[in-house]
PDB file of N, CA and C in Angstrom:
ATOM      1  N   UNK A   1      52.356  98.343 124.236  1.00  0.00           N
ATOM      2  CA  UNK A   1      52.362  98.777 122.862  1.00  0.00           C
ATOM      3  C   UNK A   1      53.491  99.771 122.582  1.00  0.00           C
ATOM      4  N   UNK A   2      53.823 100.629 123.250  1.00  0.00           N
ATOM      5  CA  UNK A   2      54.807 101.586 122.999  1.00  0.00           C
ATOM      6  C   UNK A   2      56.375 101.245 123.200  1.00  0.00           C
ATOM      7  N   UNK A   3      56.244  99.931 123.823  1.00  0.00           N
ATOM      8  CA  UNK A   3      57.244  99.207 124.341  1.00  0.00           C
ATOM      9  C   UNK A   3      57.767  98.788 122.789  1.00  0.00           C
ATOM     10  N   UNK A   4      56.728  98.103 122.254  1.00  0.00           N
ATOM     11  CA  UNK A   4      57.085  97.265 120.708  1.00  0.00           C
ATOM     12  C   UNK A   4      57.289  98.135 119.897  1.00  0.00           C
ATOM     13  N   UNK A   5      57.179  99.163 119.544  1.00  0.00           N
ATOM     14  CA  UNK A   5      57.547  99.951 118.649  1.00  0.00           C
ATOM     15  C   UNK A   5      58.917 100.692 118.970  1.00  0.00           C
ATOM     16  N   UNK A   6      59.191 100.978 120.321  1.00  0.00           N
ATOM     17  CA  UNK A   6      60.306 101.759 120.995  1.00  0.00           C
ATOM     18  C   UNK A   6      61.719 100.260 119.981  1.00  0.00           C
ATOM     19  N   UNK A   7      61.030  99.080 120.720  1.00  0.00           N
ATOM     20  CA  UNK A   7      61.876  97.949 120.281  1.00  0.00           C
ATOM     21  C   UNK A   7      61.884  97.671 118.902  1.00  0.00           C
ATOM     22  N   UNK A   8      61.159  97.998 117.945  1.00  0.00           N
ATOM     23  CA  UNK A   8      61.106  98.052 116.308  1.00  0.00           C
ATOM     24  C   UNK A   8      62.229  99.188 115.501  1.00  0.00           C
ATOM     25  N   UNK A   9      62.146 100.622 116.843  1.00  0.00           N
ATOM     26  CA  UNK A   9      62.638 101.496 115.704  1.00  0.00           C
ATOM     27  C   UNK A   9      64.116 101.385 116.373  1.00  0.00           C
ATOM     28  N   UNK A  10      64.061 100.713 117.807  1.00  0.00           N
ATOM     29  CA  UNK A  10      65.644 100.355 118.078  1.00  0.00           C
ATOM     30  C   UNK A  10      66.270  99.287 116.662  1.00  0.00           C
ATOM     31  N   UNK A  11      65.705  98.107 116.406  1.00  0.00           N
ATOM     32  CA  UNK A  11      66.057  96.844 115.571  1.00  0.00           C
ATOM     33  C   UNK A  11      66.608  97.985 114.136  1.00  0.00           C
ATOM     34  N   UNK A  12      65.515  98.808 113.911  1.00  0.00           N
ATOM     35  CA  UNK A  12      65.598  99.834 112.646  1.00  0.00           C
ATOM     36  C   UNK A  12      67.322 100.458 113.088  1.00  0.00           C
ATOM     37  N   UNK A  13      67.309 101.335 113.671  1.00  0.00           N
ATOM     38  CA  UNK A  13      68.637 102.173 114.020  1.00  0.00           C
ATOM     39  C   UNK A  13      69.789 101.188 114.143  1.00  0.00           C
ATOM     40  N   UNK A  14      69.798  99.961 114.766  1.00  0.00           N
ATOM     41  CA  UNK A  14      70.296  98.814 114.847  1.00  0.00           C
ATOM     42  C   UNK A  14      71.210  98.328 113.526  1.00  0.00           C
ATOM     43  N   UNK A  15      70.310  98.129 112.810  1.00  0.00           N
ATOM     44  CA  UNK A  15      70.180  97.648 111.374  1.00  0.00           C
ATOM     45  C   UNK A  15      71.211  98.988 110.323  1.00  0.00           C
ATOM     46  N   UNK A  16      70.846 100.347 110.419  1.00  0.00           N
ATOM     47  CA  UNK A  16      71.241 100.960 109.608  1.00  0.00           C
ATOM     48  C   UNK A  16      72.633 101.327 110.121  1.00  0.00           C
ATOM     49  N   UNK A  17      72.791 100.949 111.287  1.00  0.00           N
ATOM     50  CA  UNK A  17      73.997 101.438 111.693  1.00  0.00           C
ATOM     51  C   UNK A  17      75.435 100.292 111.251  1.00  0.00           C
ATOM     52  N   UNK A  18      74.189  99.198 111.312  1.00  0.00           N
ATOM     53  CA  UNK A  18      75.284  97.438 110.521  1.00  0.00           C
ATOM     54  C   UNK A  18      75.539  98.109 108.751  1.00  0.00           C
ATOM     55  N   UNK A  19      74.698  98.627 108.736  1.00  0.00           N
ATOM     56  CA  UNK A  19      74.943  98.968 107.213  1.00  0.00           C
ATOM     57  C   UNK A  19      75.784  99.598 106.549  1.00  0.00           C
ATOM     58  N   UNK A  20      75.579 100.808 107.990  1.00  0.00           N
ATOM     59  CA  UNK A  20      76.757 101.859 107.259  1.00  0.00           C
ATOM     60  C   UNK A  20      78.354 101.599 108.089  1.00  0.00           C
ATOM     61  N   UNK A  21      78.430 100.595 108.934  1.00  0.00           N
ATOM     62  CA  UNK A  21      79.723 100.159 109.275  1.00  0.00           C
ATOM     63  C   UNK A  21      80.078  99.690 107.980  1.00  0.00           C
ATOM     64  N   UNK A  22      79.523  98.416 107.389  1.00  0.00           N
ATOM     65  CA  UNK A  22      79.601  97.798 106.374  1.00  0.00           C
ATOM     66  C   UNK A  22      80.322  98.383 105.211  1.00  0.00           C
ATOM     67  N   UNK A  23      79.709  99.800 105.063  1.00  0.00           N
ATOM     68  CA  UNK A  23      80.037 100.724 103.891  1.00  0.00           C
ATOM     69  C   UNK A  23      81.224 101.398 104.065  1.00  0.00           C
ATOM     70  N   UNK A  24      81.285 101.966 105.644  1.00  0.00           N
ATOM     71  CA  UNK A  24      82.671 102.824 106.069  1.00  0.00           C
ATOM     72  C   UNK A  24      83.925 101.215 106.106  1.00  0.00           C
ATOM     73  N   UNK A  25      83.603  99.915 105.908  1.00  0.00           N
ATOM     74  CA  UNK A  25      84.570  99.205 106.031  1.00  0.00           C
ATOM     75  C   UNK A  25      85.185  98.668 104.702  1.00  0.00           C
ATOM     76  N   UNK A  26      84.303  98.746 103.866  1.00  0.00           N
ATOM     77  CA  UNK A  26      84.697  98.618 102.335  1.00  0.00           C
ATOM     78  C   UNK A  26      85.178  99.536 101.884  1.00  0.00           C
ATOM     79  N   UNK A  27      85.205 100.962 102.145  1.00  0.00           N
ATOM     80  CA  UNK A  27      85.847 102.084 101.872  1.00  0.00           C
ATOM     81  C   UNK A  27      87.014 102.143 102.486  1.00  0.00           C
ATOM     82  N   UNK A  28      87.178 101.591 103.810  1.00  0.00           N
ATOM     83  CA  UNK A  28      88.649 101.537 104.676  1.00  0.00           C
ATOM     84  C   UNK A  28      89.483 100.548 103.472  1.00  0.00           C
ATOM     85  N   UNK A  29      88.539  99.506 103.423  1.00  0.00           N
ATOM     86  CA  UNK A  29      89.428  98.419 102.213  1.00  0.00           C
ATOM     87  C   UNK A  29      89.841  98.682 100.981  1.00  0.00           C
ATOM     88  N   UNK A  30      89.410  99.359 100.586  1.00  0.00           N
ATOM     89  CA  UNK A  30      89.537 100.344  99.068  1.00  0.00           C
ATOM     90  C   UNK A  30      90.148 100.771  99.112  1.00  0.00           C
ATOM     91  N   UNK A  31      90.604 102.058 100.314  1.00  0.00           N
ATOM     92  CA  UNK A  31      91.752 102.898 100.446  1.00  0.00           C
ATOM     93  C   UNK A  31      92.743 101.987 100.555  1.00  0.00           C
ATOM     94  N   UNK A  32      92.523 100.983 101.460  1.00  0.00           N
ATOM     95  CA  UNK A  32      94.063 100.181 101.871  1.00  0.00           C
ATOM     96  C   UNK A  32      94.576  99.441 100.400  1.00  0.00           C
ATOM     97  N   UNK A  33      93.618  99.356  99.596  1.00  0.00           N
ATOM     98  CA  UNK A  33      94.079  98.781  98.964  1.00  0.00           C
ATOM     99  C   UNK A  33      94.887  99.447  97.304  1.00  0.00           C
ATOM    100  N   UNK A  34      94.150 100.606  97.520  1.00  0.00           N
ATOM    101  CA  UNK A  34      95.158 101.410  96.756  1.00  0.00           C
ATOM    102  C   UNK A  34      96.367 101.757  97.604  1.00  0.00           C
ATOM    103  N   UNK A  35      96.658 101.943  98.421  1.00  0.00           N
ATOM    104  CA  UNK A  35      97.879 102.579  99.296  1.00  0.00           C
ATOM    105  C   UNK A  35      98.889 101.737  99.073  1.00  0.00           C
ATOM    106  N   UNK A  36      98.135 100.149  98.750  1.00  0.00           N
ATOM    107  CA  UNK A  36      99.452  99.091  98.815  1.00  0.00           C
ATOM    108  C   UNK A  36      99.806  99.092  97.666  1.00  0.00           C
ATOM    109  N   UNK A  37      98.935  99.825  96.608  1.00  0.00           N
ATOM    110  CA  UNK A  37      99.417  99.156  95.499  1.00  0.00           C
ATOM    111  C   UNK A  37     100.486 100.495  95.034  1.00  0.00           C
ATOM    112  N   UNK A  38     100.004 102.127  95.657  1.00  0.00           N
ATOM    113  CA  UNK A  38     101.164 102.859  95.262  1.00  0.00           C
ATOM    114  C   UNK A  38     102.530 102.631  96.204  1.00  0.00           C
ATOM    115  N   UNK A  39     102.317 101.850  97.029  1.00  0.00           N
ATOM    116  CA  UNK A  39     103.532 100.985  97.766  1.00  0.00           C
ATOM    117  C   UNK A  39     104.196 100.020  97.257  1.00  0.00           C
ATOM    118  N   UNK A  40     103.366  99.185  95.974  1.00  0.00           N
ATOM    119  CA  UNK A  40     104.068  98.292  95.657  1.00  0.00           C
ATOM    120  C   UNK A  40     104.764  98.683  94.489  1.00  0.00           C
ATOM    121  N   UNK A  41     104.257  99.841  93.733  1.00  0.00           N
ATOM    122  CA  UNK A  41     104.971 100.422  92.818  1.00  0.00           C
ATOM    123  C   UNK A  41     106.346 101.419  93.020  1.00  0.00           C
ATOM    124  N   UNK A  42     106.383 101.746  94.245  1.00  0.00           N
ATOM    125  CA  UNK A  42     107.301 102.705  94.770  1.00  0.00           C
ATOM    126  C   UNK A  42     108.642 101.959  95.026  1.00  0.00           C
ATOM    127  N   UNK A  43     107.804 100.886  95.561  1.00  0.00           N
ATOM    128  CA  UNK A  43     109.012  99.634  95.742  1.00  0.00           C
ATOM    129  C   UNK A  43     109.822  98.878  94.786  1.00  0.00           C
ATOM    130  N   UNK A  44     108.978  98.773  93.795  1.00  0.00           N
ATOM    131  CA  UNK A  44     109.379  97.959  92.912  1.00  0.00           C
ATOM    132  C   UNK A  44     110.502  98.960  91.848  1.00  0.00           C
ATOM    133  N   UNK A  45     110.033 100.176  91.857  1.00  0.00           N
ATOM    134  CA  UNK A  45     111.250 101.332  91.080  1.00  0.00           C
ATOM    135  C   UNK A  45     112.292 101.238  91.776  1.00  0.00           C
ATOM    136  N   UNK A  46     112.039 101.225  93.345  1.00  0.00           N
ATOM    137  CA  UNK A  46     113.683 100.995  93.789  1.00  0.00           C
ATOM    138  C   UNK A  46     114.244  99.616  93.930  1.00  0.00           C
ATOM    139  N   UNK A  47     113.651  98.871  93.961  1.00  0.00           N
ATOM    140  CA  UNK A  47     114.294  97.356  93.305  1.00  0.00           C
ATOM    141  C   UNK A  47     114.969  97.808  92.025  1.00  0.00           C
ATOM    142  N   UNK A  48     114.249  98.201  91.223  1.00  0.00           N
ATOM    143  CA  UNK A  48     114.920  98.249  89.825  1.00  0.00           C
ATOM    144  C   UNK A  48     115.652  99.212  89.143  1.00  0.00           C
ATOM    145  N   UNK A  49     115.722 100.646  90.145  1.00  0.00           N
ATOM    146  CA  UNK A  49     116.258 101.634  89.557  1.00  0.00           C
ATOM    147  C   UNK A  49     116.762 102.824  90.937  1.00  0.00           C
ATOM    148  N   UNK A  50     117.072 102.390  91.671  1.00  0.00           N
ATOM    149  CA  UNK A  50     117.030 103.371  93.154  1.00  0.00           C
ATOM    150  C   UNK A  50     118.135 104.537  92.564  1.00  0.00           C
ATOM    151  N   UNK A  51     119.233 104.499  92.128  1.00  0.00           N
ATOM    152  CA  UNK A  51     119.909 105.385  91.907  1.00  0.00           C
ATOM    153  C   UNK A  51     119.377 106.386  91.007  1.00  0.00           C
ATOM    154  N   UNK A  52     118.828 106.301  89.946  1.00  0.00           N
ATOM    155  CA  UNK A  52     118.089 106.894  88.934  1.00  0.00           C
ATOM    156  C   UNK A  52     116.799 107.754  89.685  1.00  0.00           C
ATOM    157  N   UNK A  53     116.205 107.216  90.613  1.00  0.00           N
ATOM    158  CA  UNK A  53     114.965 107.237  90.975  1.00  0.00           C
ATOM    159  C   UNK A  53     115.349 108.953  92.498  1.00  0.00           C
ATOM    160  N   UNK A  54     116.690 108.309  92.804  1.00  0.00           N
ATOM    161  CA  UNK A  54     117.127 109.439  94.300  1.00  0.00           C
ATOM    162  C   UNK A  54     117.852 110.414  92.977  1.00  0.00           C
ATOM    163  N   UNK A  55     118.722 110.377  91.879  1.00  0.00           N
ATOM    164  CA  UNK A  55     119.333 111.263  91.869  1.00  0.00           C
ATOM    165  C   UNK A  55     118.063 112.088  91.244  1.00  0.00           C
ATOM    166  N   UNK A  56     116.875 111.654  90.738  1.00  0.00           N
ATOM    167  CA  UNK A  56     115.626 112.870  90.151  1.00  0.00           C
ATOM    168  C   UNK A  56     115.687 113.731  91.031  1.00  0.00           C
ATOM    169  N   UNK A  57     115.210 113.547  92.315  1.00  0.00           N
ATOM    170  CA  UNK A  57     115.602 114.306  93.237  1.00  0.00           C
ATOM    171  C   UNK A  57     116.111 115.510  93.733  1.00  0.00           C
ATOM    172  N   UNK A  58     117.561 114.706  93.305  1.00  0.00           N
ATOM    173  CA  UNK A  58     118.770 115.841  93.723  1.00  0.00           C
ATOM    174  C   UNK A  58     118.867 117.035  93.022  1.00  0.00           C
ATOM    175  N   UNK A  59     119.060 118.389  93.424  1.00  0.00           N
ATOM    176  CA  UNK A  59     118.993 119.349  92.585  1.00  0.00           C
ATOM    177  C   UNK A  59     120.758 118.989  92.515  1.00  0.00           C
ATOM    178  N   UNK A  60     120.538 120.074  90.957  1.00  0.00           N
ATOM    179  CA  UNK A  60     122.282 120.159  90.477  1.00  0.00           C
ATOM    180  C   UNK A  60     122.596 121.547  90.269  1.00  0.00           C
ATOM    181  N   UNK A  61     123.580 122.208  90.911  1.00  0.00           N
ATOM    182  CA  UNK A  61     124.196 123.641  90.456  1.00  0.00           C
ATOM    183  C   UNK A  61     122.742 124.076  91.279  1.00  0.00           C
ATOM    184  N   UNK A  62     122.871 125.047  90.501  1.00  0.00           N
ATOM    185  CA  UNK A  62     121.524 125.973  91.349  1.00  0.00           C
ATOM    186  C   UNK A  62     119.912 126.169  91.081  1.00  0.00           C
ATOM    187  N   UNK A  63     119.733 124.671  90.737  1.00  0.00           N
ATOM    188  CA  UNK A  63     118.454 124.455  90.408  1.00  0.00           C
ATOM    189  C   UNK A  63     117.676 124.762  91.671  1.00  0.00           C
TER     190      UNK A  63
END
């Protein structure tokens, strides 16, 4: 008897631990998936404007 329950609240701990991988892996995906997208925007300004985009940058005189 103590055997089946030892083996119930293992299946339990088992179970919540599938769950919260589950959750920490959709959150890994979320992040990744904003990261690409301020990657794809970063990229795409210097496709279309890199000089404009480095000289913001640059200080002038004694800024």
């Amino acid at each position: 008897m103590p055997q089946e329950f030892e083996q119930a609240q293992t299946a339990a701990e088992a179970a919540a631990e599938q769950e919260s991988t589950a959750v920490v892996s959709q959150e890994t995906s979320d992040q990744l998936d904003a990261l690409d997208a301020v990657l794809d925007d970063i990229e795409s300004t210097l496709a279309t404007n890199a000089e404009e985009y480095v000289s913001s940058f640059v200080q002038k005189g004694g800024e």
